[in-house]
C-alpha atoms as a PDB file:
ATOM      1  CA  UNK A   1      19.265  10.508  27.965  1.00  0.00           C
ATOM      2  CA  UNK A   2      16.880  10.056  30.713  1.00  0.00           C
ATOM      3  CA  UNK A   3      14.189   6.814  31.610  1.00  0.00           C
ATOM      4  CA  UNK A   4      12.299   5.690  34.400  1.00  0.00           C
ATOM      5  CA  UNK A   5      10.125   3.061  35.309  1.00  0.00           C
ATOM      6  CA  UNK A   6       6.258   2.865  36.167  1.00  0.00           C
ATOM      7  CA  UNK A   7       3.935   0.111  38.020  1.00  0.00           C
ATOM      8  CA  UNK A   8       1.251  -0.134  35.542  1.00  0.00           C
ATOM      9  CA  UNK A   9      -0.957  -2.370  38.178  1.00  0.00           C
ATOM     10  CA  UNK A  10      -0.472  -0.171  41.345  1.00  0.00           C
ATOM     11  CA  UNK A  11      -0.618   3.726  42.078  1.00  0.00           C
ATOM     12  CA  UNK A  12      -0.030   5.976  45.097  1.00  0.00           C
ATOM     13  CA  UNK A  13      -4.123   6.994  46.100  1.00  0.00           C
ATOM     14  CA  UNK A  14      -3.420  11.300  46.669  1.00  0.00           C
ATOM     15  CA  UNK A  15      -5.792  11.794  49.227  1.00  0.00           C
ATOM     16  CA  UNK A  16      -4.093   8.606  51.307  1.00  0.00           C
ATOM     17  CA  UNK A  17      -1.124   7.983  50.201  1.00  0.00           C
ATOM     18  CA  UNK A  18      -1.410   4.286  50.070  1.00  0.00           C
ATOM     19  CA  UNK A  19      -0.884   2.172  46.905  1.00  0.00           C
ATOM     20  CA  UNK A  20      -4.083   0.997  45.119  1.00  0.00           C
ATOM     21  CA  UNK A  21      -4.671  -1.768  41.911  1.00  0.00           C
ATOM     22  CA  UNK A  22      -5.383   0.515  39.074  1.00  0.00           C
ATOM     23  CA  UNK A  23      -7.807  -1.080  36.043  1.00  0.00           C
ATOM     24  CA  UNK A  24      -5.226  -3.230  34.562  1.00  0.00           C
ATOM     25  CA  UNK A  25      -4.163  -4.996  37.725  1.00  0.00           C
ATOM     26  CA  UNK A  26      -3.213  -8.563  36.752  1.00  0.00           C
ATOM     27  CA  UNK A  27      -3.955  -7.838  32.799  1.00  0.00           C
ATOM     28  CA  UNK A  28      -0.900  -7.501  30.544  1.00  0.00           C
ATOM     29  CA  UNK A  29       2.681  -6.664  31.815  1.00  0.00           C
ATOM     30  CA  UNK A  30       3.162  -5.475  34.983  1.00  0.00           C
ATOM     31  CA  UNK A  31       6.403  -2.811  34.496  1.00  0.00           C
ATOM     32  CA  UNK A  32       6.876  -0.223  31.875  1.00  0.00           C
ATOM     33  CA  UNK A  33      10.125   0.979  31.013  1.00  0.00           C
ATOM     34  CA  UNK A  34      10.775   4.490  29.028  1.00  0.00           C
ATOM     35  CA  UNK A  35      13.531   6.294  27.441  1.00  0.00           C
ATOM     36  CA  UNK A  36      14.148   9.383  25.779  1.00  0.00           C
ATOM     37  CA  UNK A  37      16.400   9.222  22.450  1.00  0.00           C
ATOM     38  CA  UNK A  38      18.883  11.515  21.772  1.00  0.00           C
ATOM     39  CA  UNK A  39      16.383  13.233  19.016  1.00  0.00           C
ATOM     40  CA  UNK A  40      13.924  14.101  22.126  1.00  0.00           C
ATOM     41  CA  UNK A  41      11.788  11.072  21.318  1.00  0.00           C
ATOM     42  CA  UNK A  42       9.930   8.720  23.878  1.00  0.00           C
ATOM     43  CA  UNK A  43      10.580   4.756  23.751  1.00  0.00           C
ATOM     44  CA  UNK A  44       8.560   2.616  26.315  1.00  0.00           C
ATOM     45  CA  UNK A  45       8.862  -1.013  26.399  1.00  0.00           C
ATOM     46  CA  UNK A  46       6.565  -3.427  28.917  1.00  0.00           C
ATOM     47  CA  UNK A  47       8.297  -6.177  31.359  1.00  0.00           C
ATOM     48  CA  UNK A  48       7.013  -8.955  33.898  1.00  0.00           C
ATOM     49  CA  UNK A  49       9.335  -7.838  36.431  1.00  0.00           C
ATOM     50  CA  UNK A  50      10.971  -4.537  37.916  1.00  0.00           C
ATOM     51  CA  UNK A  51      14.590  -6.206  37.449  1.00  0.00           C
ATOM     52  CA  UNK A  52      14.098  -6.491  33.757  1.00  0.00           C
ATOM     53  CA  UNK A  53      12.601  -3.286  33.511  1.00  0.00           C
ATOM     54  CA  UNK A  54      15.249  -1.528  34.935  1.00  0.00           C
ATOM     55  CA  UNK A  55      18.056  -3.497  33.340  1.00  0.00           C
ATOM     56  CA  UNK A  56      16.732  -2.659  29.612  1.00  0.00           C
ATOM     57  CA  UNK A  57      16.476   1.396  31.134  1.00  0.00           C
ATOM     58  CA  UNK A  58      20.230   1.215  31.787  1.00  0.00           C
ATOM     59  CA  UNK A  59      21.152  -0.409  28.735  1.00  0.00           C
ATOM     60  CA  UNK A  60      19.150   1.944  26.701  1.00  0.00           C
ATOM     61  CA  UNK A  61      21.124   5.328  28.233  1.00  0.00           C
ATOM     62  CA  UNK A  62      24.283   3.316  27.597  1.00  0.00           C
ATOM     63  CA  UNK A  63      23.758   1.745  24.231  1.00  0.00           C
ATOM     64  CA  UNK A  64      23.522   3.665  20.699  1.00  0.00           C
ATOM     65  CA  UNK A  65      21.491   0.160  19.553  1.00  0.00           C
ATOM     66  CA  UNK A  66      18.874   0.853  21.738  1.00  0.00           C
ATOM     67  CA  UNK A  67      18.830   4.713  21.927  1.00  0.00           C
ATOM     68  CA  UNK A  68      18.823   5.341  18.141  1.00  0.00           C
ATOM     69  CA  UNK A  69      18.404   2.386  15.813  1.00  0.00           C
ATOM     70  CA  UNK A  70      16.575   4.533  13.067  1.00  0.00           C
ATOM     71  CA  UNK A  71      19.267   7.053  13.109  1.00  0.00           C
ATOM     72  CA  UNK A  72      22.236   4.167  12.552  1.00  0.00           C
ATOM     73  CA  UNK A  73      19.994   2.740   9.512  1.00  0.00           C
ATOM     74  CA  UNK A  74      19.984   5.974   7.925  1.00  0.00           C
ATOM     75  CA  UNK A  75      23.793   6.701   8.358  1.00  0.00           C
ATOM     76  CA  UNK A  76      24.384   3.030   7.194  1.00  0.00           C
ATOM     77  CA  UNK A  77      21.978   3.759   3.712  1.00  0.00           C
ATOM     78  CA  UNK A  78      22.716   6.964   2.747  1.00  0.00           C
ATOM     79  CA  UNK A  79      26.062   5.934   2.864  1.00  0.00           C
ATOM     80  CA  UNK A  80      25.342   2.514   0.814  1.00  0.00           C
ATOM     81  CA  UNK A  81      22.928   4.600  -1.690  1.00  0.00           C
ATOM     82  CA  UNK A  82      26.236   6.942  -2.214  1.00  0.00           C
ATOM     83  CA  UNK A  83      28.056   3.854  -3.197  1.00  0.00           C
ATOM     84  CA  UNK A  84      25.909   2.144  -5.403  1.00  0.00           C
ATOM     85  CA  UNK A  85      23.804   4.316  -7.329  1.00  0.00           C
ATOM     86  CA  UNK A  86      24.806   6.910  -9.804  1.00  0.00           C
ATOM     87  CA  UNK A  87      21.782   9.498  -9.007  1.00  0.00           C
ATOM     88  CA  UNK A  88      22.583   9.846  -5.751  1.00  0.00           C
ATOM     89  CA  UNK A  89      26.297  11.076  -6.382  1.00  0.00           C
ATOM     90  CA  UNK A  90      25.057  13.675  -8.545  1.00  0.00           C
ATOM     91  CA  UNK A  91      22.828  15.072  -6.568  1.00  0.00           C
ATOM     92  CA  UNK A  92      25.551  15.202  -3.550  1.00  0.00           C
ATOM     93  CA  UNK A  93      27.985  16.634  -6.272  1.00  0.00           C
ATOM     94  CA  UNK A  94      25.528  19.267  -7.478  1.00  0.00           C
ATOM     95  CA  UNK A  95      24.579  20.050  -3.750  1.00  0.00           C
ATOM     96  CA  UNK A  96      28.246  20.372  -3.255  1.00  0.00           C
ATOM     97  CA  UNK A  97      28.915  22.872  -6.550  1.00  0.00           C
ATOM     98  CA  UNK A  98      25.806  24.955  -5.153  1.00  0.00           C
ATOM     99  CA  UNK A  99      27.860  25.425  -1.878  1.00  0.00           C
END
C-alpha cells in the first residue's frame, strides 16, 4: 500500500522553481492525505496540518480499518447472512453440489 501527501495551498512554479499560493490558498484544508487500498483503490482525506496528515498516511498502510473497511463489512455479512437466513445456505449448498 502506498500514500503521500500534497500542499493543496502551495505548488513548485516549473519555470522557477519557487513555491507559489495556488487558487485555494487559505480556503478549506490545507494538507491532503491519500492512500491506495489493497483492491487498487484511491482514499484521500483533508487535514489542517502536515503532522496529522502524515500520521493518518501511516496508520492507513498499517491498519486493515483504514485500508479496507468495505471489504471487512462484507466478510462480516456474508458470513452473518450464512447464519441467519435459510436462502442463503441453499444457494452456497447448491453452488457447492455444482462444484
Amino acid at each position: 500500500m502506498s500514500g503521500h501527501v500534497r500542499d493543496r495551498w502551495m505548488r513548485r512554479d516549473p519555470a522557477t522553481g519557487r513555491k507559489v499560493r495556488t487558487g485555494r490558498y487559505g480556503k478549506g484544508t490545507r494538507w491532503q492525505a491519500r492512500a491506495v487500498r489493497a483492491d487498487g483503490t484511491e482514499v484521500t482525506k483533508s487535514f489542517p496540518t502536515e503532522a496529522d496528515a502524515k500520521l493518518w498516511v501511516a496508520k492507513a498502510q498499517t491498519s486493515p480499518q483504514l485500508v479496507a473497511p468495505r471489504a471487512a463489512f462484507t466478510t462480516v455479512a456474508d458470513a452473518w447472512l450464512l447464519n441467519h437466513h435459510p436462502a442463503a445456505r441453499l444457494v452456497q449448498d447448491i453452488s457447492k453440489a455444482k462444484a
